[in-house]
PDB file of N, CA and C in Angstrom:
ATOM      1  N   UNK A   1      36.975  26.175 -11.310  1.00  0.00           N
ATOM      2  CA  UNK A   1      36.192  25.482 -12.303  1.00  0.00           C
ATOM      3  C   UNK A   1      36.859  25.666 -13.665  1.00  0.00           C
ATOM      4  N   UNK A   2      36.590  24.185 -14.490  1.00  0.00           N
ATOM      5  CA  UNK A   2      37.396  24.478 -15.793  1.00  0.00           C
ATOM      6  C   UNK A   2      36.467  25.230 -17.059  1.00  0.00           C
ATOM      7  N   UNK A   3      36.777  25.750 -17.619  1.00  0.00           N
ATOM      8  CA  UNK A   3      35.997  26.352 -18.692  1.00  0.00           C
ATOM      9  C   UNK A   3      35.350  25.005 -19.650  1.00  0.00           C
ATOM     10  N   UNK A   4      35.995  24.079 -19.446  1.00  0.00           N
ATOM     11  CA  UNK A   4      35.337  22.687 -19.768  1.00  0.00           C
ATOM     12  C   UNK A   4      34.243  22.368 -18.951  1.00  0.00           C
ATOM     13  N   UNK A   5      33.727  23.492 -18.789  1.00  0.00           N
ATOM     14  CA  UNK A   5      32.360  22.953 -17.719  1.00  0.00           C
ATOM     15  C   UNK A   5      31.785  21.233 -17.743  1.00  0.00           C
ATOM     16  N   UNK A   6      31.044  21.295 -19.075  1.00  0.00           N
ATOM     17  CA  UNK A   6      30.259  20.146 -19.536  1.00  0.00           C
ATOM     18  C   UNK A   6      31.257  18.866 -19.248  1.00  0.00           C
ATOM     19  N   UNK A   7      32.251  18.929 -19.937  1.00  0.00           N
ATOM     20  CA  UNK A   7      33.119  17.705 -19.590  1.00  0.00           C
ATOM     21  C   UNK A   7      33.128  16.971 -17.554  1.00  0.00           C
ATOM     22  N   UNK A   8      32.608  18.383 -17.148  1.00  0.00           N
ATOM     23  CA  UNK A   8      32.801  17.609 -15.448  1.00  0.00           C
ATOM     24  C   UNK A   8      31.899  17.163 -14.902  1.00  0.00           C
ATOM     25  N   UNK A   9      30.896  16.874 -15.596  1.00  0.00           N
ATOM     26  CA  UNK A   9      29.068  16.630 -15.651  1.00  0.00           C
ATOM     27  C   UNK A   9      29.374  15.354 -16.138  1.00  0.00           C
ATOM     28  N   UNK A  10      29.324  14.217 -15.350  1.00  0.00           N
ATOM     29  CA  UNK A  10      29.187  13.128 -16.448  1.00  0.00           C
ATOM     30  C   UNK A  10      28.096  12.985 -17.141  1.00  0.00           C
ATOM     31  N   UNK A  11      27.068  13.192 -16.811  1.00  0.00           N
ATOM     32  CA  UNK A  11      25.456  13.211 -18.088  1.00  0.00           C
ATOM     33  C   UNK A  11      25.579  13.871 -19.536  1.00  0.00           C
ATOM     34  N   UNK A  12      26.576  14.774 -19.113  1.00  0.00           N
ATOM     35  CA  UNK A  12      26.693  15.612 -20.514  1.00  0.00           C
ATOM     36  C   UNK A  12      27.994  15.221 -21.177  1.00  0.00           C
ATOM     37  N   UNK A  13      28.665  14.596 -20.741  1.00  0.00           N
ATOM     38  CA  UNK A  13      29.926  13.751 -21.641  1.00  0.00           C
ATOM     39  C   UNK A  13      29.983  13.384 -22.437  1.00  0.00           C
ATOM     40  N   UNK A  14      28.935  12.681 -22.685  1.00  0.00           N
ATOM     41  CA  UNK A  14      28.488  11.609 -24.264  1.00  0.00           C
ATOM     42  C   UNK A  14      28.055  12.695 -25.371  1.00  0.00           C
ATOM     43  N   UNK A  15      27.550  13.892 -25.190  1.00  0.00           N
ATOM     44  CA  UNK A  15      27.182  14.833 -25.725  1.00  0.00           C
ATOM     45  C   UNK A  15      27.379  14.801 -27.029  1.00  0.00           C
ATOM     46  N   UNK A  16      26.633  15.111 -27.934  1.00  0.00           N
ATOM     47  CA  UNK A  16      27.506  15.600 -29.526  1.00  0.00           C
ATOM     48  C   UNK A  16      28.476  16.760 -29.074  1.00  0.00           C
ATOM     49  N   UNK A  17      29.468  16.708 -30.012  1.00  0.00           N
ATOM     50  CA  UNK A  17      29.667  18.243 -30.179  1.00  0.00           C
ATOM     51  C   UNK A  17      29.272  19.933 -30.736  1.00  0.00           C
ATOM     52  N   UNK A  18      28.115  19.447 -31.465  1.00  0.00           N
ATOM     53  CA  UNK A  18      27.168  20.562 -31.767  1.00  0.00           C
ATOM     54  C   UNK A  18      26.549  21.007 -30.623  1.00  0.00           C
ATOM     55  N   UNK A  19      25.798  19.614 -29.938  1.00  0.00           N
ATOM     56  CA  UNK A  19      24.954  20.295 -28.419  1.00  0.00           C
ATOM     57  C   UNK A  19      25.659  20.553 -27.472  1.00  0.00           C
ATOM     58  N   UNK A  20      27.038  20.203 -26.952  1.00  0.00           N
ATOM     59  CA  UNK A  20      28.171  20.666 -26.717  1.00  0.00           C
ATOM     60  C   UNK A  20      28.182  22.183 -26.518  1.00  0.00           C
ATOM     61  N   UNK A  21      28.401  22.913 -27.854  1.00  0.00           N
ATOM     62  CA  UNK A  21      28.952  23.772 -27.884  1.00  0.00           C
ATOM     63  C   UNK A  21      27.350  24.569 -27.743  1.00  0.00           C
ATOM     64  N   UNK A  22      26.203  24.024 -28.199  1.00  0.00           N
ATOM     65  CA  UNK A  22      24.819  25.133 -28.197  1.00  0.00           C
ATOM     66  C   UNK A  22      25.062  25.408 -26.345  1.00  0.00           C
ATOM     67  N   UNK A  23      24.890  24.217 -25.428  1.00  0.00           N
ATOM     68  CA  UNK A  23      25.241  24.505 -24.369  1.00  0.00           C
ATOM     69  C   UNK A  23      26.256  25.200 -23.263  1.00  0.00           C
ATOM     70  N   UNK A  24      27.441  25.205 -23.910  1.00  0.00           N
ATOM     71  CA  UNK A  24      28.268  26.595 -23.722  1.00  0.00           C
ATOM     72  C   UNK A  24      28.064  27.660 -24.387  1.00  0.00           C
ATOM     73  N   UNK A  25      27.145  27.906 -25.475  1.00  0.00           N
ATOM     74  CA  UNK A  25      27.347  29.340 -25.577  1.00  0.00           C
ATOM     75  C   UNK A  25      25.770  29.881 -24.898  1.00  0.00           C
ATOM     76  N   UNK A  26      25.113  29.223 -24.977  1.00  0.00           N
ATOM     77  CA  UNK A  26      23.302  29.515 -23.902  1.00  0.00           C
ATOM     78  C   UNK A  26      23.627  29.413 -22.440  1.00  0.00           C
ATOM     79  N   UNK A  27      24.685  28.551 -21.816  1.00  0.00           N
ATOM     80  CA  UNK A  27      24.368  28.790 -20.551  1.00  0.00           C
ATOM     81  C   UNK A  27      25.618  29.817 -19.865  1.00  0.00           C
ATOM     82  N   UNK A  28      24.429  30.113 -18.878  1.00  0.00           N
ATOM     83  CA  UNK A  28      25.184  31.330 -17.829  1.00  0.00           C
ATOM     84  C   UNK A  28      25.718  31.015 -16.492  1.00  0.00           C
ATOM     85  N   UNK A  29      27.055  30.963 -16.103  1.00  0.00           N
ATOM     86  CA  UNK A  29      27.779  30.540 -15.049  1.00  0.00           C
ATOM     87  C   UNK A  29      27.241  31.528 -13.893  1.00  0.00           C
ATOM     88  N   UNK A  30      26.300  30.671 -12.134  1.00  0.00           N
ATOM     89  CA  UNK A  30      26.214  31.447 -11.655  1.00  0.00           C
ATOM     90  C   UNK A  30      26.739  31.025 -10.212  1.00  0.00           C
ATOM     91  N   UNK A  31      26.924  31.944  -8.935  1.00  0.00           N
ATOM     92  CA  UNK A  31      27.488  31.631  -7.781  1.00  0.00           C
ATOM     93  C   UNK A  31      26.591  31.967  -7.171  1.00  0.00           C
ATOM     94  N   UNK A  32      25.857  30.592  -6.142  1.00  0.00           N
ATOM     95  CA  UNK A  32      24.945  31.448  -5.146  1.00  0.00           C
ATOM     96  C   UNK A  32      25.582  31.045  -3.602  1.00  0.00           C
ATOM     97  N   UNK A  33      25.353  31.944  -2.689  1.00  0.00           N
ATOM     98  CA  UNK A  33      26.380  31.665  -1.498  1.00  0.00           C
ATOM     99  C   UNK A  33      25.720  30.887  -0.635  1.00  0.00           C
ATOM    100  N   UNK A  34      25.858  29.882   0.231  1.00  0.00           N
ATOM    101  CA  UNK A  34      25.128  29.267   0.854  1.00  0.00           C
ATOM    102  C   UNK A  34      24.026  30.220   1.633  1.00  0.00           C
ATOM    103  N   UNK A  35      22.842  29.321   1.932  1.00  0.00           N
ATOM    104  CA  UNK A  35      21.721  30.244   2.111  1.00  0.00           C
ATOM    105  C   UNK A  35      20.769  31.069   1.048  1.00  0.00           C
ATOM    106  N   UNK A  36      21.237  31.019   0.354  1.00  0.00           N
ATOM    107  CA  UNK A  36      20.370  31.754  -0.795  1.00  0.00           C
ATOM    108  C   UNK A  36      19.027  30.636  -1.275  1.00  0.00           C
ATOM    109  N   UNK A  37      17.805  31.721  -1.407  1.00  0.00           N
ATOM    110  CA  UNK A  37      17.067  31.340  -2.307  1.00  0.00           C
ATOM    111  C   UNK A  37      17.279  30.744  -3.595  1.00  0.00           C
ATOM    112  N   UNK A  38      16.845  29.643  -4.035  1.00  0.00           N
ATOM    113  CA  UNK A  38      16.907  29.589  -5.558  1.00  0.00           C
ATOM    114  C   UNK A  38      15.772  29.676  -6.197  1.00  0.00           C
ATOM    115  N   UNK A  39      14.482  29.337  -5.281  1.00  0.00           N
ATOM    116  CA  UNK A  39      13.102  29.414  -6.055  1.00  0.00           C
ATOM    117  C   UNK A  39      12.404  29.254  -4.620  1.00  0.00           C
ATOM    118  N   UNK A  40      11.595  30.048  -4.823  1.00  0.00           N
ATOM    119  CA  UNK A  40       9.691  29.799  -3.644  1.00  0.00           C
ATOM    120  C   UNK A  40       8.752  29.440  -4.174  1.00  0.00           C
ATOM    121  N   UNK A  41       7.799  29.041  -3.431  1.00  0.00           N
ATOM    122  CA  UNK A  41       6.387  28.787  -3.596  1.00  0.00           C
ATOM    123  C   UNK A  41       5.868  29.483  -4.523  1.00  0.00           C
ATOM    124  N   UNK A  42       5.454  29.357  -5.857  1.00  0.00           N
ATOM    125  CA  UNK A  42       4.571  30.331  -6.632  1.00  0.00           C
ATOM    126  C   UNK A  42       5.670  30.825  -7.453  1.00  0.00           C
ATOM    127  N   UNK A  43       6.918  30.647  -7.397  1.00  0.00           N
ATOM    128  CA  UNK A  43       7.574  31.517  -8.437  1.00  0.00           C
ATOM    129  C   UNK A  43       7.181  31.227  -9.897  1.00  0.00           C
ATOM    130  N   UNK A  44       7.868  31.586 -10.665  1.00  0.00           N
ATOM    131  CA  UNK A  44       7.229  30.388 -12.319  1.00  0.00           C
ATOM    132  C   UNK A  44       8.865  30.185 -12.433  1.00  0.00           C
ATOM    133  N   UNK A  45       8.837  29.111 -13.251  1.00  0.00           N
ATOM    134  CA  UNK A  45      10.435  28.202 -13.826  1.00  0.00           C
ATOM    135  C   UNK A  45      10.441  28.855 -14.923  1.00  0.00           C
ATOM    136  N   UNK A  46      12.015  29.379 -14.771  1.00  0.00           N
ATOM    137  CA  UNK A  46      12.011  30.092 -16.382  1.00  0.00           C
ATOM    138  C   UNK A  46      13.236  29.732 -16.819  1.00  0.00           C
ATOM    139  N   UNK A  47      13.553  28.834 -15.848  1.00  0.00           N
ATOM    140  CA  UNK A  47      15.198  28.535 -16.277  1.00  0.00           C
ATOM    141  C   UNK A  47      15.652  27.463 -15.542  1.00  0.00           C
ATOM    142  N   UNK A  48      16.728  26.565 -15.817  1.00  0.00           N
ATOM    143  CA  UNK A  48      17.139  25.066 -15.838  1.00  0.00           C
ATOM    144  C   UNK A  48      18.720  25.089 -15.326  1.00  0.00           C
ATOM    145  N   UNK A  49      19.045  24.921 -13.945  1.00  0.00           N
ATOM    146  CA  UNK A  49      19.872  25.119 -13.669  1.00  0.00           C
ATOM    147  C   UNK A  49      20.683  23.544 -13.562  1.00  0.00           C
ATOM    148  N   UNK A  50      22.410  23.682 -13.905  1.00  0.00           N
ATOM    149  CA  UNK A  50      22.979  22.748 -14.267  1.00  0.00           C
ATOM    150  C   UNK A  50      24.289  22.499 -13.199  1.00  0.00           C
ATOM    151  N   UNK A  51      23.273  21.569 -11.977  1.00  0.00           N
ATOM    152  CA  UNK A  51      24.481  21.866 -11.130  1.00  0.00           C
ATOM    153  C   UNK A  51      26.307  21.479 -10.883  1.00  0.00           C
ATOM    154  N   UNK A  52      26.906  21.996 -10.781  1.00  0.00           N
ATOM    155  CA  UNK A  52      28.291  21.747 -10.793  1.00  0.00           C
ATOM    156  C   UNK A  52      29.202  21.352  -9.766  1.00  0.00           C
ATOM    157  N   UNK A  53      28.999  22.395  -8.439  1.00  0.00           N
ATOM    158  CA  UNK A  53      29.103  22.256  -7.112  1.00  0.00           C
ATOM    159  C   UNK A  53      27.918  22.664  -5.977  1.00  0.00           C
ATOM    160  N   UNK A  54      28.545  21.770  -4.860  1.00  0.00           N
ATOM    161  CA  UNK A  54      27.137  22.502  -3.642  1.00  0.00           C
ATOM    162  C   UNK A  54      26.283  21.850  -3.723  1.00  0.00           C
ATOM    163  N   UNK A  55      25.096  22.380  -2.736  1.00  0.00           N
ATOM    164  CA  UNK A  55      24.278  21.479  -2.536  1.00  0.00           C
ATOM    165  C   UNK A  55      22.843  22.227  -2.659  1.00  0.00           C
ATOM    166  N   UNK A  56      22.017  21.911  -2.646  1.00  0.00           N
ATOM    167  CA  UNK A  56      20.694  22.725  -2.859  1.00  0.00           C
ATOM    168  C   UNK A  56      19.625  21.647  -2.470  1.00  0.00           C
ATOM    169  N   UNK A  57      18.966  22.265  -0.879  1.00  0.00           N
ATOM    170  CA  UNK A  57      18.110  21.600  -0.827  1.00  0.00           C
ATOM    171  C   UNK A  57      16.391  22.105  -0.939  1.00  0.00           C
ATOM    172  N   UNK A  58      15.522  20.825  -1.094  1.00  0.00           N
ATOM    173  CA  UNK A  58      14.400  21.216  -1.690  1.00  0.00           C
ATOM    174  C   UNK A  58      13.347  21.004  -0.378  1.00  0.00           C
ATOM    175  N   UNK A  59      12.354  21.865  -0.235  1.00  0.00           N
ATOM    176  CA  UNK A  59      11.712  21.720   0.675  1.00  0.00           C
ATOM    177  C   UNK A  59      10.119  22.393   0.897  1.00  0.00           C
ATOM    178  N   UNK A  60       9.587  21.913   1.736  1.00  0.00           N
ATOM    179  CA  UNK A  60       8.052  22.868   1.942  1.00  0.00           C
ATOM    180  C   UNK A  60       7.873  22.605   3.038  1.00  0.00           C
ATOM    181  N   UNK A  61       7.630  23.730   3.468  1.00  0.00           N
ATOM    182  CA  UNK A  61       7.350  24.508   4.564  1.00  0.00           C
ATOM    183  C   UNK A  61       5.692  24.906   5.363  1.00  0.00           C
ATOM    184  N   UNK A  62       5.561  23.737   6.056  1.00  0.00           N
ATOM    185  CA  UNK A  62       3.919  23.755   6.424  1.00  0.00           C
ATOM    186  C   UNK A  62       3.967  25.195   7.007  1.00  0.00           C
ATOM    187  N   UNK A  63       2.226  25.164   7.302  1.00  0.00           N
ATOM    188  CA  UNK A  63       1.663  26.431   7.975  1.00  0.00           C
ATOM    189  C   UNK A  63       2.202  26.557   9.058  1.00  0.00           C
ATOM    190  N   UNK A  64       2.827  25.684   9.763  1.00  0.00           N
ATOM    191  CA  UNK A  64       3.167  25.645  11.191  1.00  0.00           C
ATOM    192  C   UNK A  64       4.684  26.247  11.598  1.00  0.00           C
ATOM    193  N   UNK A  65       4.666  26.300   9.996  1.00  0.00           N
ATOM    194  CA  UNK A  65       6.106  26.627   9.956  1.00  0.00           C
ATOM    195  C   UNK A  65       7.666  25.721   9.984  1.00  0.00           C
ATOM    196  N   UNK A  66       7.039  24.341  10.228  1.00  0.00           N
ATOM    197  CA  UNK A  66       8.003  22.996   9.993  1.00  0.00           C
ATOM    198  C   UNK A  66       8.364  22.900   8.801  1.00  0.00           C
ATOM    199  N   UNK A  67       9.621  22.626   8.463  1.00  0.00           N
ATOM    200  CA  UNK A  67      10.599  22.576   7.022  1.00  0.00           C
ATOM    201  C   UNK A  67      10.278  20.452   6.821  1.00  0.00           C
ATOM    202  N   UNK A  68      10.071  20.751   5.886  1.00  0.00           N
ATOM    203  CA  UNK A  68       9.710  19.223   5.057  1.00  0.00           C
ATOM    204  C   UNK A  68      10.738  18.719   4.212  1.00  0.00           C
ATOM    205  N   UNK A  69      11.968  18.286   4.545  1.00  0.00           N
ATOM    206  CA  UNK A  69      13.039  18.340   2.788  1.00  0.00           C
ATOM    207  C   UNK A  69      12.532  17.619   2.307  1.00  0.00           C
ATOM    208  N   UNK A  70      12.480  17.627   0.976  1.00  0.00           N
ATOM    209  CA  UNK A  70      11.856  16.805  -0.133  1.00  0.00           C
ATOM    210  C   UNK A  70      13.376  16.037  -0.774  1.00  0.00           C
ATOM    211  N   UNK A  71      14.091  16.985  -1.069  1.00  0.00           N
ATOM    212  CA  UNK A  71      14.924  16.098  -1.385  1.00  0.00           C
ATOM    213  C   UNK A  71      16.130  17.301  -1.222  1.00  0.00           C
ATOM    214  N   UNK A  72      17.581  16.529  -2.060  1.00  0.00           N
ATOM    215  CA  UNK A  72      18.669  17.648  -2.271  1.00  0.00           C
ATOM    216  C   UNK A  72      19.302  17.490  -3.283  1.00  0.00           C
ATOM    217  N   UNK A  73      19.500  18.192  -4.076  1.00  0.00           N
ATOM    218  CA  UNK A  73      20.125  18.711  -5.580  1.00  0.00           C
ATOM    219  C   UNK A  73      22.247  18.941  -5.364  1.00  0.00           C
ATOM    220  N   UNK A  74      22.825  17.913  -6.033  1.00  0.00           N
ATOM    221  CA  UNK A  74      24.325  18.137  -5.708  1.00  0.00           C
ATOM    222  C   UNK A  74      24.525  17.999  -7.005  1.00  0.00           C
ATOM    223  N   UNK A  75      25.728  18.045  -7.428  1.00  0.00           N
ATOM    224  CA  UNK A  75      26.666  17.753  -8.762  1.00  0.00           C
ATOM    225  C   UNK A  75      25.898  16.744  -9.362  1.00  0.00           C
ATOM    226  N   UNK A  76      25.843  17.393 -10.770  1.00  0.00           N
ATOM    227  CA  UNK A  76      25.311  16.065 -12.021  1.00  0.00           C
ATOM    228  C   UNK A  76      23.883  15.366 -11.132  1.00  0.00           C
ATOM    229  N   UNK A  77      23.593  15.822 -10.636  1.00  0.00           N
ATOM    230  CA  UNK A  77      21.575  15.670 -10.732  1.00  0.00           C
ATOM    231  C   UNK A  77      20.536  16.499 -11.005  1.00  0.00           C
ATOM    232  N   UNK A  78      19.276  16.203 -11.121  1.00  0.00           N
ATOM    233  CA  UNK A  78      18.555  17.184 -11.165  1.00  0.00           C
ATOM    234  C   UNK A  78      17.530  17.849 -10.399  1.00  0.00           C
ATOM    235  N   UNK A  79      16.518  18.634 -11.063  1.00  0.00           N
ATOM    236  CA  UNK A  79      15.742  19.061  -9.858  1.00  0.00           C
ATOM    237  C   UNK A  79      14.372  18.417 -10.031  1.00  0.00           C
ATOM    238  N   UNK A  80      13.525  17.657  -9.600  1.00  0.00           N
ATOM    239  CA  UNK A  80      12.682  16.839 -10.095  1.00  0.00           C
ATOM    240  C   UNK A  80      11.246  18.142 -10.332  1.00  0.00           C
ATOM    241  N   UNK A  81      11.561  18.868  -9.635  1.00  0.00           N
ATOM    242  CA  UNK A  81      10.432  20.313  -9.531  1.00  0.00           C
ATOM    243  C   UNK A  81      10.631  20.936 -10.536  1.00  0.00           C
ATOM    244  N   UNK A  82      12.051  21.267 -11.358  1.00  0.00           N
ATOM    245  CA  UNK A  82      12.269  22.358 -12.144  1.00  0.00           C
ATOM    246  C   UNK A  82      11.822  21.631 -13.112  1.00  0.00           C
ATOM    247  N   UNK A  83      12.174  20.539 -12.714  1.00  0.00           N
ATOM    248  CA  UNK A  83      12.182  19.820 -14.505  1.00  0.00           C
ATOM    249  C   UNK A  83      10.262  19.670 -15.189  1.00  0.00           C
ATOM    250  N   UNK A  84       9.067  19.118 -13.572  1.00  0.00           N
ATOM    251  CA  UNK A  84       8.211  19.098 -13.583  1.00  0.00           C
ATOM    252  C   UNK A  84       7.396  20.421 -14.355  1.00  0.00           C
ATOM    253  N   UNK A  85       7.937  21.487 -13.376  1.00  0.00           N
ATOM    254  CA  UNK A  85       7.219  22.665 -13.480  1.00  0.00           C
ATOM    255  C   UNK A  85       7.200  23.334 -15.312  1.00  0.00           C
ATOM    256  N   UNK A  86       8.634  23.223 -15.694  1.00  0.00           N
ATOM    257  CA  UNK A  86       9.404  23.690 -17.272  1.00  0.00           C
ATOM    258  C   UNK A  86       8.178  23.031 -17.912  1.00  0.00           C
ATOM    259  N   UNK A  87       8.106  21.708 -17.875  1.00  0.00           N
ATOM    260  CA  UNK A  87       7.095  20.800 -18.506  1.00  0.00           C
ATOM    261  C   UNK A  87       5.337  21.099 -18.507  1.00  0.00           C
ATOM    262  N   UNK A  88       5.142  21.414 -17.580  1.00  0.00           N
ATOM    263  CA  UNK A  88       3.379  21.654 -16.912  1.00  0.00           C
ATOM    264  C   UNK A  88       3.568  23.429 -17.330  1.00  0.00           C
ATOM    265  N   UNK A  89       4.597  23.919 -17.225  1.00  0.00           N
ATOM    266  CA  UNK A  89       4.120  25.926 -17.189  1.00  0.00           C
ATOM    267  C   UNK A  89       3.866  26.346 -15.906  1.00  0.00           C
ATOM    268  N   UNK A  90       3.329  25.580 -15.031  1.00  0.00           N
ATOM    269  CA  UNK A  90       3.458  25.788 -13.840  1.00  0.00           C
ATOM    270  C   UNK A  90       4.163  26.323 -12.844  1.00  0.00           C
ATOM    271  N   UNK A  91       3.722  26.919 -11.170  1.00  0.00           N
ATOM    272  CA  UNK A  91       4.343  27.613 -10.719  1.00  0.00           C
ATOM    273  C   UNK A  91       5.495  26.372  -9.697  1.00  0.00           C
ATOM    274  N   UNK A  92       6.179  26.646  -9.024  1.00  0.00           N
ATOM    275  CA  UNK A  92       6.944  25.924  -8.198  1.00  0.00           C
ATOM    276  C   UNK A  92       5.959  25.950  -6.789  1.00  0.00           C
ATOM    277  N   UNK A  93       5.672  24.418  -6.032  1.00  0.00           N
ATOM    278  CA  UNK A  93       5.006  24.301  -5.295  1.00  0.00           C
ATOM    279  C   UNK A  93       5.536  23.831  -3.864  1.00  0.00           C
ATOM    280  N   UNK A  94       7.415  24.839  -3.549  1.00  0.00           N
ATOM    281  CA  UNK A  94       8.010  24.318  -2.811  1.00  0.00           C
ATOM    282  C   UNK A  94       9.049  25.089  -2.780  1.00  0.00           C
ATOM    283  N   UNK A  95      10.167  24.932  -2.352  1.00  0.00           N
ATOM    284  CA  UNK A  95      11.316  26.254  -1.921  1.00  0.00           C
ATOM    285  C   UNK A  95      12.100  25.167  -2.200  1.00  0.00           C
ATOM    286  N   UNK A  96      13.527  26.137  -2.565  1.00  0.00           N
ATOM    287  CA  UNK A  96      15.096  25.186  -2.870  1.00  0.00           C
ATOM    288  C   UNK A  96      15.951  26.573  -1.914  1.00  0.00           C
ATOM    289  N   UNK A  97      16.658  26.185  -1.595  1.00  0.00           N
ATOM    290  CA  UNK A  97      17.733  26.966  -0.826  1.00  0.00           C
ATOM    291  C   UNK A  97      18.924  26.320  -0.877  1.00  0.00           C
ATOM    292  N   UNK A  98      20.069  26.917  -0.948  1.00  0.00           N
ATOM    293  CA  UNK A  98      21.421  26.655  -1.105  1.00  0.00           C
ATOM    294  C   UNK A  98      21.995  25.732   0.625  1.00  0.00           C
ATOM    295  N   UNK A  99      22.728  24.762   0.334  1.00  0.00           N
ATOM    296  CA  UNK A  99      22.884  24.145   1.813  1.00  0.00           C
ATOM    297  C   UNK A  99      24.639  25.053   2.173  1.00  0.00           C
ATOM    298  N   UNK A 100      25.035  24.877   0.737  1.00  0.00           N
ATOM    299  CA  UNK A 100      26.291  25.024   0.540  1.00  0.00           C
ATOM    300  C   UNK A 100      26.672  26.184  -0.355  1.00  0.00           C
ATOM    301  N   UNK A 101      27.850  26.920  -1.014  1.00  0.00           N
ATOM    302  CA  UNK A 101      27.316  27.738  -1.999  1.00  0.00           C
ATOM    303  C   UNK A 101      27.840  26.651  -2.999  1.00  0.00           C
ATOM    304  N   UNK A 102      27.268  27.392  -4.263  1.00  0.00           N
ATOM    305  CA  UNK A 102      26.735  26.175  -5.194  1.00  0.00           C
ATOM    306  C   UNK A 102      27.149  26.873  -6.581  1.00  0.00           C
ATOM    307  N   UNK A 103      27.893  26.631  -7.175  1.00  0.00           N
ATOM    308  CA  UNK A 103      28.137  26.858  -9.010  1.00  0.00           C
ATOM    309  C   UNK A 103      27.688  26.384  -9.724  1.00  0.00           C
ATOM    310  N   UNK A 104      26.753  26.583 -10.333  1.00  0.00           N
ATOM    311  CA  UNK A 104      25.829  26.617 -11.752  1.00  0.00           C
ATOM    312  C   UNK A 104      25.724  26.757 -12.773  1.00  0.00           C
ATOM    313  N   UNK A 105      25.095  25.998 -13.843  1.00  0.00           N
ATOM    314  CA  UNK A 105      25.162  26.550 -15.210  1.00  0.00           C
ATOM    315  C   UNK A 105      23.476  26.918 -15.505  1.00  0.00           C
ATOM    316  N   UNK A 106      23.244  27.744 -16.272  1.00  0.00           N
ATOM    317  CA  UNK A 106      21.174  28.201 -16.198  1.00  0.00           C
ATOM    318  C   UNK A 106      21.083  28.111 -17.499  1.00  0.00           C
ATOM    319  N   UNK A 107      20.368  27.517 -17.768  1.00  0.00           N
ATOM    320  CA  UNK A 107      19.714  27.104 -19.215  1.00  0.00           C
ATOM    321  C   UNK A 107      18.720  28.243 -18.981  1.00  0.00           C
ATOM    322  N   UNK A 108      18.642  29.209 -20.129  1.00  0.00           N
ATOM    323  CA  UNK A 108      17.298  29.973 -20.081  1.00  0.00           C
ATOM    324  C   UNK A 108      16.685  29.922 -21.738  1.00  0.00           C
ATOM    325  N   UNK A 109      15.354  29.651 -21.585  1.00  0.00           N
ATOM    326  CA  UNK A 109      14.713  29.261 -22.783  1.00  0.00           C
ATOM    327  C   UNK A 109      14.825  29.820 -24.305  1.00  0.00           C
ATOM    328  N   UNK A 110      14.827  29.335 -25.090  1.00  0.00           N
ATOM    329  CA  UNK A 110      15.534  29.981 -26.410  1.00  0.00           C
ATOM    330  C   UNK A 110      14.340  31.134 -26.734  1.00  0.00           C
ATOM    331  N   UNK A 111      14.848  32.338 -26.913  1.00  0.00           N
ATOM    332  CA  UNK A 111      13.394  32.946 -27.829  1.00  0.00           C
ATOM    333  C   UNK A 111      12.762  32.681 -28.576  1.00  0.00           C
ATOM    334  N   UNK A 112      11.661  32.646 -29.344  1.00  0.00           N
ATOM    335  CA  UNK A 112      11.060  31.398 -30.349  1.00  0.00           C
ATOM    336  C   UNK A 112      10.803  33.079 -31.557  1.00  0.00           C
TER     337      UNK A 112
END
């Protein structure tokens, strides 16, 4: 991965260069290996992940124990849950798990 992160995101291309640079110095580069958790049922959203590589899929999981995908999260999209939940304060009402391992950027909320 290039240290030009943002530049390989086409959404964030057009960018200023002020928000540019607020976004490289706030976000945190992370590696999760395929299989990993990224969020459960009930967690709270505290952070905005910016995907780069991999795949991350989204899902809920009846009582019966049957997997439901809702959808899947790859390069330059988003998470329609994270983005929901950030917005409402709310908890996450569904599981994401890694399909693939997956490189990230995490927006975590500014201190006020």
């Amino acid at each position: 991965m290039t240290s030009n992160w943002i530049d390989e995101l086409p959404s964030l291309r057009e960018l200023d260069d002020v928000t540019k640079a607020a976004l490289k110095n706030s976000a945190v580069r992370v590696t999760l290996p395929q299989g990993s958790a990224v969020f459960r049922p009930g967690d709270a959203c505290v952070k905005f992940p910016l995907v780069v590589s991999g795949s991350i899929r989204v899902q809920r999981v009846t009582e019966s124990g049957r997997e439901i995908v809702l959808y899947r999260v790859t390069a330059n999209e988003s998470c329609i849950l994270t983005i929901a939940s950030l917005i409402s304060a709310e908890a996450y009402e569904a599981e994401a798990v890694t399909e693939t391992d997956v490189v990230a950027y995490v927006l975590q909320p500014h201190p006020s």
